[in-house]
Protein backbone atom coordinates (compact mmCIF):
# COMPACT_ATOMS: atom_id res chain seq x y z
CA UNK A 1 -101.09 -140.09 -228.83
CA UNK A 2 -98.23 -139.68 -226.61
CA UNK A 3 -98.73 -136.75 -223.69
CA UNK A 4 -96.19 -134.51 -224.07
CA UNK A 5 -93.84 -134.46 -221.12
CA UNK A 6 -93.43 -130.98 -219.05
CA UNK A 7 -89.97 -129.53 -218.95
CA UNK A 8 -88.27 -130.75 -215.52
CA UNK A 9 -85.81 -128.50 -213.70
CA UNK A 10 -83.12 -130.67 -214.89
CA UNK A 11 -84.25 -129.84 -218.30
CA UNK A 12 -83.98 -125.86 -217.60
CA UNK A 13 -81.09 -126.87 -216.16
CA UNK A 14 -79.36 -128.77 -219.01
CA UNK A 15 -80.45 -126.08 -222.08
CA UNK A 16 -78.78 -123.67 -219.48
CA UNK A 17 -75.73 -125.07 -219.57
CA UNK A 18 -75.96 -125.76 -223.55
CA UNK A 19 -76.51 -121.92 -224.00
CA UNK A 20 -73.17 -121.25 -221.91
CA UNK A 21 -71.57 -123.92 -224.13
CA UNK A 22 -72.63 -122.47 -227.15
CA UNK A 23 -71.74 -118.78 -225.98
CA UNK A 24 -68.04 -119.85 -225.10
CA UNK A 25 -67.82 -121.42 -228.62
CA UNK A 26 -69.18 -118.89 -230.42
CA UNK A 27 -66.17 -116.33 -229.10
CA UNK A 28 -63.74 -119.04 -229.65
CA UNK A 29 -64.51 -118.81 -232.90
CA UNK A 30 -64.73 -114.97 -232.98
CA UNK A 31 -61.03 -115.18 -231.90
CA UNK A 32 -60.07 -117.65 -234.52
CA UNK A 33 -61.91 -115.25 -236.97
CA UNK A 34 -59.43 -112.50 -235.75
CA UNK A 35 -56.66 -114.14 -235.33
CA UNK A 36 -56.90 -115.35 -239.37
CA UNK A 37 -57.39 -111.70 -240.71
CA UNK A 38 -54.14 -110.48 -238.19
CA UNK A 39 -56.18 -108.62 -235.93
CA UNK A 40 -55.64 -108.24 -232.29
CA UNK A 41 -58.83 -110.93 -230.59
CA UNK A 42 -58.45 -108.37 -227.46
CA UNK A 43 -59.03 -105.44 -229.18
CA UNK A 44 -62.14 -103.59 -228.41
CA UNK A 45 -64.47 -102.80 -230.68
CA UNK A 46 -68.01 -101.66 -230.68
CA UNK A 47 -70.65 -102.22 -233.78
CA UNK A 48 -72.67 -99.39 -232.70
CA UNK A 49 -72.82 -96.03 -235.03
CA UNK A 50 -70.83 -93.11 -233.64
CA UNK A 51 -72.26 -91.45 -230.43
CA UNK A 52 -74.69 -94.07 -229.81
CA UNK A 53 -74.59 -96.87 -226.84
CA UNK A 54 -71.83 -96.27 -225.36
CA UNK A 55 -72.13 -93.40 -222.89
CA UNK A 56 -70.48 -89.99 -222.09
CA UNK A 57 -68.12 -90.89 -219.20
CA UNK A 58 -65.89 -88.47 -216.72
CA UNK A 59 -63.52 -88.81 -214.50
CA UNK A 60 -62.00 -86.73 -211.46
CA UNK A 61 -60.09 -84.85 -213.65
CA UNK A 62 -62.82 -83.56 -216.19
CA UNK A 63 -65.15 -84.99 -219.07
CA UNK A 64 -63.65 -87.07 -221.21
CA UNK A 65 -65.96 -87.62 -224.78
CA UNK A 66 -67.06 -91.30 -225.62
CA UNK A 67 -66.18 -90.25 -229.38
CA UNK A 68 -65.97 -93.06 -232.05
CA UNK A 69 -63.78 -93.20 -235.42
CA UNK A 70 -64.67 -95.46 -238.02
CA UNK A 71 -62.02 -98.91 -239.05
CA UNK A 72 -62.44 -101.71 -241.38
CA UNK A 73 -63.06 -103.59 -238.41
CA UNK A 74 -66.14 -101.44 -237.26
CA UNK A 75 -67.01 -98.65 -234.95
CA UNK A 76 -63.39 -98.18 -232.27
CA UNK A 77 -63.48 -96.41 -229.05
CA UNK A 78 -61.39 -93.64 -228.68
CA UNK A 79 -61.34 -91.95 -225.41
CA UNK A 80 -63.20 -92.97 -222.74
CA UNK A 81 -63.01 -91.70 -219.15
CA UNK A 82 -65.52 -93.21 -215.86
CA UNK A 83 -68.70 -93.98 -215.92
CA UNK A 84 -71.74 -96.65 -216.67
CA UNK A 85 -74.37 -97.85 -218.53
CA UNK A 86 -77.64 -97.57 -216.17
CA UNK A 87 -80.81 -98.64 -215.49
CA UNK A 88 -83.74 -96.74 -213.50
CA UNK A 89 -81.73 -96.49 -209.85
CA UNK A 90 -78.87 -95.18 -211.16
CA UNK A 91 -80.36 -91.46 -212.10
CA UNK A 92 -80.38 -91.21 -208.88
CA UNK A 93 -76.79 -91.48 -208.75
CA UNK A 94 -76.80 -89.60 -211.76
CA UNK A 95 -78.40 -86.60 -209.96
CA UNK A 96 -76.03 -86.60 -206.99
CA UNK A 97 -73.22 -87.06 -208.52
CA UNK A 98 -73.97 -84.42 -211.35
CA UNK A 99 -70.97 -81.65 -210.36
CA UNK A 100 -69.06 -84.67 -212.56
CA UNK A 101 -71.18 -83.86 -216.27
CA UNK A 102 -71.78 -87.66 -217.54
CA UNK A 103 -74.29 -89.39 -219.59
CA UNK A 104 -76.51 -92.09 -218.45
CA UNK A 105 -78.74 -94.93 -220.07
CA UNK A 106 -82.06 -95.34 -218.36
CA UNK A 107 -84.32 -98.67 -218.86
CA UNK A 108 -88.25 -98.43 -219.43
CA UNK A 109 -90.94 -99.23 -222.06
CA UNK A 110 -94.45 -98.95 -222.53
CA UNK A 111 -95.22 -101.92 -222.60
CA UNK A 112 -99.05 -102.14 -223.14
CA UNK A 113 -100.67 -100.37 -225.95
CA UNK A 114 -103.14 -97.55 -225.22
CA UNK A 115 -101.63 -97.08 -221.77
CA UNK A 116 -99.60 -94.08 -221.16
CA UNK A 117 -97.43 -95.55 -218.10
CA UNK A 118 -93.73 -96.37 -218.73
CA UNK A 119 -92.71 -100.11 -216.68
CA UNK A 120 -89.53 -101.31 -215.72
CA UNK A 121 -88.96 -104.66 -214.71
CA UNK A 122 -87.11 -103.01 -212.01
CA UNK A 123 -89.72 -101.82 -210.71
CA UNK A 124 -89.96 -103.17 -207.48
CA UNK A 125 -86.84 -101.80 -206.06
CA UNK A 126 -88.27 -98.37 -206.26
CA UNK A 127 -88.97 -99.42 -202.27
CA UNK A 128 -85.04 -99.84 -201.41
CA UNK A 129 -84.87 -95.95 -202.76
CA UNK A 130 -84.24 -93.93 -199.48
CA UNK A 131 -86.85 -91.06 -198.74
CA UNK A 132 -84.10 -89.15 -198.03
CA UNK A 133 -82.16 -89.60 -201.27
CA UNK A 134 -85.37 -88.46 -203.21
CA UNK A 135 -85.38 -85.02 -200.58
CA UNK A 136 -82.08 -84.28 -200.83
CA UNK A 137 -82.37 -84.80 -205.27
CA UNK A 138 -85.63 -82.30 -205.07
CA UNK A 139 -87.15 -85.37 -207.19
CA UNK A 140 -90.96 -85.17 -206.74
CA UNK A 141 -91.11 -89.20 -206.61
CA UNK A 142 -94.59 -90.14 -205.64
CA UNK A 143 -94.98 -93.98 -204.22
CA UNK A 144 -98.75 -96.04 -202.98
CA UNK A 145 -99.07 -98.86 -200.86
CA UNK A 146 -100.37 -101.49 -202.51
CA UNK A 147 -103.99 -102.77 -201.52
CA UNK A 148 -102.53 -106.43 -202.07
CA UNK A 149 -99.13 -108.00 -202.24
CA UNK A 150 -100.03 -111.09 -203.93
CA UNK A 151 -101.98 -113.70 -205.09
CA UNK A 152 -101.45 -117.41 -206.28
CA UNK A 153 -103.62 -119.93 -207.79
CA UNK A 154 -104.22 -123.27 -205.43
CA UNK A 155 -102.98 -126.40 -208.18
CA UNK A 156 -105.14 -128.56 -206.16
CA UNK A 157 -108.19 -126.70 -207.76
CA UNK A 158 -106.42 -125.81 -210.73
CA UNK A 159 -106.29 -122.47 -210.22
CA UNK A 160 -110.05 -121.80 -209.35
CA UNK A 161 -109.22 -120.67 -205.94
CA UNK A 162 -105.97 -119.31 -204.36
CA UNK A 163 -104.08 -117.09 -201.57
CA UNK A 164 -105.05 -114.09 -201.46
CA UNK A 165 -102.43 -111.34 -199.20
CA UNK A 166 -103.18 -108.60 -198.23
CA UNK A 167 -105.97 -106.24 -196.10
CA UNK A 168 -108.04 -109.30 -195.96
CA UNK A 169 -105.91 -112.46 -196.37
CA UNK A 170 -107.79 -115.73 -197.82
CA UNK A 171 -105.80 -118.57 -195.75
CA UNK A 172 -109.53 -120.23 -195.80
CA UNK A 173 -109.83 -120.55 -198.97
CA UNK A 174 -106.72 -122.93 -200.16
CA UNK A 175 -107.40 -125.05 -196.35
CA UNK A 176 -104.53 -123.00 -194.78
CA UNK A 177 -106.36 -121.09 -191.72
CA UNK A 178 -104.22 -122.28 -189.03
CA UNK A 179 -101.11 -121.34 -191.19
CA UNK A 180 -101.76 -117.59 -191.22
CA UNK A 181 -101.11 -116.41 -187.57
CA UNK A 182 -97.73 -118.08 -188.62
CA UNK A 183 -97.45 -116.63 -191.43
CA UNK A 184 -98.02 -113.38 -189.61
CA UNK A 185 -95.24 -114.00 -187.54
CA UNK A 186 -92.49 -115.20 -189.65
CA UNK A 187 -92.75 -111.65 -191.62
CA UNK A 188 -92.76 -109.90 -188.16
CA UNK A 189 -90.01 -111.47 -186.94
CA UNK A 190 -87.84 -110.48 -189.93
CA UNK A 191 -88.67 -106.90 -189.60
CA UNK A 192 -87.10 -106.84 -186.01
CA UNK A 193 -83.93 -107.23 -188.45
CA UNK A 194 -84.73 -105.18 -190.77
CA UNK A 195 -85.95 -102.06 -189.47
CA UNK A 196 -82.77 -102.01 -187.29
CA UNK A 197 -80.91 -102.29 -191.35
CA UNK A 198 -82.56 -100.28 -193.25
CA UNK A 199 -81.56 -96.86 -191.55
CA UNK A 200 -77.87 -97.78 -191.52
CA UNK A 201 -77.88 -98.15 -195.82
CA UNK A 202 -77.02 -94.02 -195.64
CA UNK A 203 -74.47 -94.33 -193.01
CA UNK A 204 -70.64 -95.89 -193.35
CA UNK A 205 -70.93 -100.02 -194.08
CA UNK A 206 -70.55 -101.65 -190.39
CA UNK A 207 -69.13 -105.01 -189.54
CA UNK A 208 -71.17 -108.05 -189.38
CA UNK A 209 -70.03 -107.98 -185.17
CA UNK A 210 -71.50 -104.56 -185.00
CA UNK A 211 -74.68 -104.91 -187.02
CA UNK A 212 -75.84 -107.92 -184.89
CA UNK A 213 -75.53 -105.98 -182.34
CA UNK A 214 -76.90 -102.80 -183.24
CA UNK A 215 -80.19 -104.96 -183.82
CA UNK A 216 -79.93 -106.48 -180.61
CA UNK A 217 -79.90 -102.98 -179.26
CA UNK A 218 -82.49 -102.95 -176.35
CA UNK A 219 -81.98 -106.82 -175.25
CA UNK A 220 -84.60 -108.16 -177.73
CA UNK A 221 -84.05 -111.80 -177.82
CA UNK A 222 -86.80 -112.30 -180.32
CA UNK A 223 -84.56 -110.10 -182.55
CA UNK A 224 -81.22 -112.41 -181.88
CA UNK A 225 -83.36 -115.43 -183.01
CA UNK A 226 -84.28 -113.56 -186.32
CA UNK A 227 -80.92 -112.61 -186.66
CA UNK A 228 -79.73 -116.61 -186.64
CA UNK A 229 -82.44 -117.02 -189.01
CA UNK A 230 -81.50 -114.68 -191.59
CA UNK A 231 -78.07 -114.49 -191.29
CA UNK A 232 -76.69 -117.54 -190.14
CA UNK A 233 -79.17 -120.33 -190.77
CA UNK A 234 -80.43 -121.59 -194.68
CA UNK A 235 -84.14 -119.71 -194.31
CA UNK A 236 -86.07 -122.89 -195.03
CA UNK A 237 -85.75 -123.99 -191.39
CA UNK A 238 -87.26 -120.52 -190.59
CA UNK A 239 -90.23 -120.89 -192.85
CA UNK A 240 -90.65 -124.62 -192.50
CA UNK A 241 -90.93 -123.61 -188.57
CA UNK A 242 -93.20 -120.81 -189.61
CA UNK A 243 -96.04 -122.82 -191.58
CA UNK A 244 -97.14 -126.36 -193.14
CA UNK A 245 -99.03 -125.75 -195.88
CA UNK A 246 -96.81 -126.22 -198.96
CA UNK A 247 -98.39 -123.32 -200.97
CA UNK A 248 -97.97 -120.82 -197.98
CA UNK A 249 -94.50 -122.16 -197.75
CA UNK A 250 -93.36 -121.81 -201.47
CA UNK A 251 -95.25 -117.84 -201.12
CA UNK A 252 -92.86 -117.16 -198.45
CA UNK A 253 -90.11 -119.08 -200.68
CA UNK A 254 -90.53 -116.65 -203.63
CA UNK A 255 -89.13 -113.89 -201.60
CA UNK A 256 -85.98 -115.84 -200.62
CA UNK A 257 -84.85 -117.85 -204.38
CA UNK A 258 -86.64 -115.56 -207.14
CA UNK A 259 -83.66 -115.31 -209.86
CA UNK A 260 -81.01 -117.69 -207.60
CA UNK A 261 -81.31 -120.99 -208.44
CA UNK A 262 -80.66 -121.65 -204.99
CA UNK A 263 -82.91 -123.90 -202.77
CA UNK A 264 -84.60 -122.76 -199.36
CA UNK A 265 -82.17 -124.90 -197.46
CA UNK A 266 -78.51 -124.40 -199.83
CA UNK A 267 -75.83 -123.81 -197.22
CA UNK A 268 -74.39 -120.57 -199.39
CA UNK A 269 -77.21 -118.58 -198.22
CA UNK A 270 -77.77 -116.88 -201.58
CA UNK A 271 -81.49 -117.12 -200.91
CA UNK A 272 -80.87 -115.70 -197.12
CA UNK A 273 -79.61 -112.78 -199.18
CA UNK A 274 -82.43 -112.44 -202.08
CA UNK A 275 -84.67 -112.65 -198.65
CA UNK A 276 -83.25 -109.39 -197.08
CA UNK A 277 -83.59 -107.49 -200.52
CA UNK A 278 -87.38 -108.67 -200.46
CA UNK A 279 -87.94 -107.17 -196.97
CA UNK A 280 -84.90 -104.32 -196.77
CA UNK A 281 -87.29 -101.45 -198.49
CA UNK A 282 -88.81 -99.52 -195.78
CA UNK A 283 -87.76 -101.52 -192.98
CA UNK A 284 -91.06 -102.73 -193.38
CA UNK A 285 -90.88 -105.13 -196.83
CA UNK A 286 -93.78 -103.31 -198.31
CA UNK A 287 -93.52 -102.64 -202.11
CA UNK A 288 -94.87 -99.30 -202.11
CA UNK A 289 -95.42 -99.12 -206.38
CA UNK A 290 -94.38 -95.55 -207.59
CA UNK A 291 -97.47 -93.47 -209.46
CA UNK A 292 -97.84 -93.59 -212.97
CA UNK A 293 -95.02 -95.97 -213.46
CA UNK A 294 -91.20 -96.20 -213.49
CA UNK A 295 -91.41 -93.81 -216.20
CA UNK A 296 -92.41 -91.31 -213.53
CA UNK A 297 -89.26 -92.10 -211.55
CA UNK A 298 -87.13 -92.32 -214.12
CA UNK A 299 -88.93 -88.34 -215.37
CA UNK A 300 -88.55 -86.90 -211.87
CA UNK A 301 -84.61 -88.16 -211.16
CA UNK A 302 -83.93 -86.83 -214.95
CA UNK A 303 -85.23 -83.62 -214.05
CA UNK A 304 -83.23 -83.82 -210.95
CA UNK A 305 -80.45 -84.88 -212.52
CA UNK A 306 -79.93 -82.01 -215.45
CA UNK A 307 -80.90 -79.33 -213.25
CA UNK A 308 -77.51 -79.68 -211.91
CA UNK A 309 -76.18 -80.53 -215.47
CA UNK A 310 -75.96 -84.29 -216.18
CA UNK A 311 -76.66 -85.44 -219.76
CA UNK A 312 -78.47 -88.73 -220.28
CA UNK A 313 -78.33 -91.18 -223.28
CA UNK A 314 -81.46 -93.54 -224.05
CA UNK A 315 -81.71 -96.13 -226.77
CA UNK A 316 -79.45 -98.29 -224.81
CA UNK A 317 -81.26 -101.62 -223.60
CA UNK A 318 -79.03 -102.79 -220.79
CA UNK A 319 -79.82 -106.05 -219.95
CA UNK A 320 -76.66 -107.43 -217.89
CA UNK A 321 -74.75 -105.52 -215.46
CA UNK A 322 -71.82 -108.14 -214.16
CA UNK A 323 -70.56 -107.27 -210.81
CA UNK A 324 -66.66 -107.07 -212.20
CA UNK A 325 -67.29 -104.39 -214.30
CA UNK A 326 -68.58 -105.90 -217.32
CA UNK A 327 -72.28 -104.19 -219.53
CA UNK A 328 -73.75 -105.88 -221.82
CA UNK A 329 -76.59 -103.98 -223.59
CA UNK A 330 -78.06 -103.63 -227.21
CA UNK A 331 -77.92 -101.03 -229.80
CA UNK A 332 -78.96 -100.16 -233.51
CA UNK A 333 -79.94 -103.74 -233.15
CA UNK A 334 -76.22 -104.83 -232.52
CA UNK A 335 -74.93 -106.39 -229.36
CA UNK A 336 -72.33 -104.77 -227.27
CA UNK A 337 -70.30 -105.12 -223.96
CA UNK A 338 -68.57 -101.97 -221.83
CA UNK A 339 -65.72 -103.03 -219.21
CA UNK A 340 -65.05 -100.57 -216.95
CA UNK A 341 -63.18 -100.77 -213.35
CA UNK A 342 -65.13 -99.05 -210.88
CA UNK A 343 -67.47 -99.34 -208.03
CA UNK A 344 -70.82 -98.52 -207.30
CA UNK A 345 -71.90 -95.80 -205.77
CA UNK A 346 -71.87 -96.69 -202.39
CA UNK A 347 -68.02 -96.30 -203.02
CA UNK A 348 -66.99 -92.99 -204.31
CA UNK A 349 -63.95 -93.08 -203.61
CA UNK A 350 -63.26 -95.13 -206.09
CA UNK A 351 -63.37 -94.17 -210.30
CA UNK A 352 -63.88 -95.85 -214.16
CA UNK A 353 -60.59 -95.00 -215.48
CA UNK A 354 -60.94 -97.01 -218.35
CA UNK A 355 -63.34 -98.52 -220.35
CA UNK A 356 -63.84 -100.22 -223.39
CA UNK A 357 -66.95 -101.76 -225.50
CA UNK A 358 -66.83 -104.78 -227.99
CA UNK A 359 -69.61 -106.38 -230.04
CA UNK A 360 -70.83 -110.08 -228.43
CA UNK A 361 -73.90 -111.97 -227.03
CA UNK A 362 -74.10 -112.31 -223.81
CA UNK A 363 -76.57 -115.19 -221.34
CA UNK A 364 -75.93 -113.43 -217.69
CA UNK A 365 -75.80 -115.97 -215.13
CA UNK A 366 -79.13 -117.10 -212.86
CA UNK A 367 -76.89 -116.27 -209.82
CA UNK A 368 -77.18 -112.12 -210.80
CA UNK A 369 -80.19 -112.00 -212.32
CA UNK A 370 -80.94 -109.47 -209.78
């Protein structure tokens, strides 16, 4: 009997691009459709019943209801002023920015039976929430270090041994002692950069001239040769510089092309970027995990968040947020999209003026995964 052959990359690669093919044909033909029974293809629609999926939005100039009225052609939006479909983080937007009454869609599940915590495959990010956004919300958000940051299995013993990081790191164990003062190091290094960032994410965005030098601050030339490294340079050199061991190299790889499709050494310097959003939280990297859950985040910025009024809309599953403007998420088990023209809300001075929602399926692109 044959052995079956293991999917390659360029075989992830190829059914990727099939699913993209088959997604622009399948709204060609959703066109055609229209265009047959003399409806307008551009007109928005949404499949979902009235005052479900899409949310509550408000403008500047007062609340504005997300009301539906039922057509032959399905469910139509009406009026819709500013807003968004949200995961998790957002509350926390929702919460500050409650003087302007909206509704919001929060994303979490319980995911395994007989265990009363509510996850979020978000969760991680919970460490790139400020300390001082939580004080200022009143949101009694309560975050643990974690004893260990990872683990993987060694292939060369199929798995029976591994790396082990944390409190007591197991470099030993996979043949990869000398690697872990390097190791060490590399992750040092980068926080000389990134405990100079993360204090500035609260303050007005700075130029690339003055952020390289704000981290140079002090005449740390250690810190000007991270800087190259993260900023300037495709962070395989860095890590390839850093350690030999191929498994200790692709650990330190996760953090720079989970959810890219990028390579440690692609000139773009997409996975530069992914790396900084690994290590931003904190300063520090650490994924401090939040306890009992993202449900208990999501709880403690809702309570923040209608104390001063907000109104928040589940049964939404957003699961593609397009940095244009576009939402995709699901509803009463049909699919639907939201355009809006905003920002987020690091920009308030900016609104959603205008938004509309229209039945589709949607395959977000690798690139914003994230």
């Amino acid at each position: 009997m044959a052995e079956e052959r293991k999917p390659t990359d360029q075989d992830t690669l190829a059914r990727i691009r099939d699913l993209v093919a088959e997604e622009k044909a399948l709204r060609d033909r959703q066109r055609r459709a229209l265009r047959e029974t003399g409806a307008d293809p551009e007109t928005p629609a949404c499949a979902a019943g009235p005052g479900r999926g899409l949310p509550q939005l408000a403008d500047g100039l007062g609340q504005l209801d997300a009301r539906f009225r039922c057509d032959r052609g399905g469910w139509r939006a009406q009026r819709v002023g500013s807003g968004r479909v949200s995961g998790p983080r957002r509350l926390a937007s929702a919460a500050a920015r409650a003087a302007r009454p909206c509704r919001w869609a929060a994303v979490s599940a319980q995911v395994f039976d007989g265990v009363d915590t509510q996850l979020s495959q978000y969760a991680y990010l919970v460490s790139l929430l400020p300390p001082r956004v939580v004080d200022d919300l009143g949101a009694p958000v309560r975050l643990a270090r974690r004893r260990y940051a990872s683990y993987t299995p060694d292939p060369a013993t199929a798995g029976r041994r591994g790396l082990l990081v944390g409190a007591q790191n197991t470099f030993a164990a996979i043949g990869a002692a000398d690697d872990e003062p390097g190791f060490i190091a590399f992750y040092r290094r980068c926080r000389l950069v990134t405990e100079r960032l993360w204090p500035t994410l609260l303050e007005p965005l700075r130029t690339r001239t003055q952020m390289h030098r704000h981290v140079l601050d002090g005449n740390r030339p250690e810190a000007d040769a991270a800087w190259r490294a993260i900023t300037e340079e495709p962070i395989g050199h860095a890590i390839a510089a850093a350690v030999g061991n191929d498994l200790v190299r692709g650990v330190i790889a996760t953090d720079a092309l989970i959810g890219t499709f990028a390579g440690v050494n692609d000139p773009s310097l997409r996975q530069n970027i992914c790396l900084l959003y690994h290590l931003l939280g904190g300063g520090t990297g650490h994924w401090d995990v939040p306890v009992g859950g993202m449900g208990s985040v999501t709880a403690a910025l809702a309570a923040a968040a209608t104390s001063h009024g907000a109104e928040i809309v589940t049964g939404a599953d957003v699961y593609a947020v397009d940095p244009e403007g576009e939402v995709w998420y699901r509803c009463g088990g049909e699919e639907c999209r939201i355009r809006a023209e905003s920002s987020w809300p690091a920009s308030p001075r900016w609104c959603w003026p205008t938004c509309w929602a229209s039945p589709g399926r949607h395959w977000p692109r690798a690139a914003r995964s994230r």
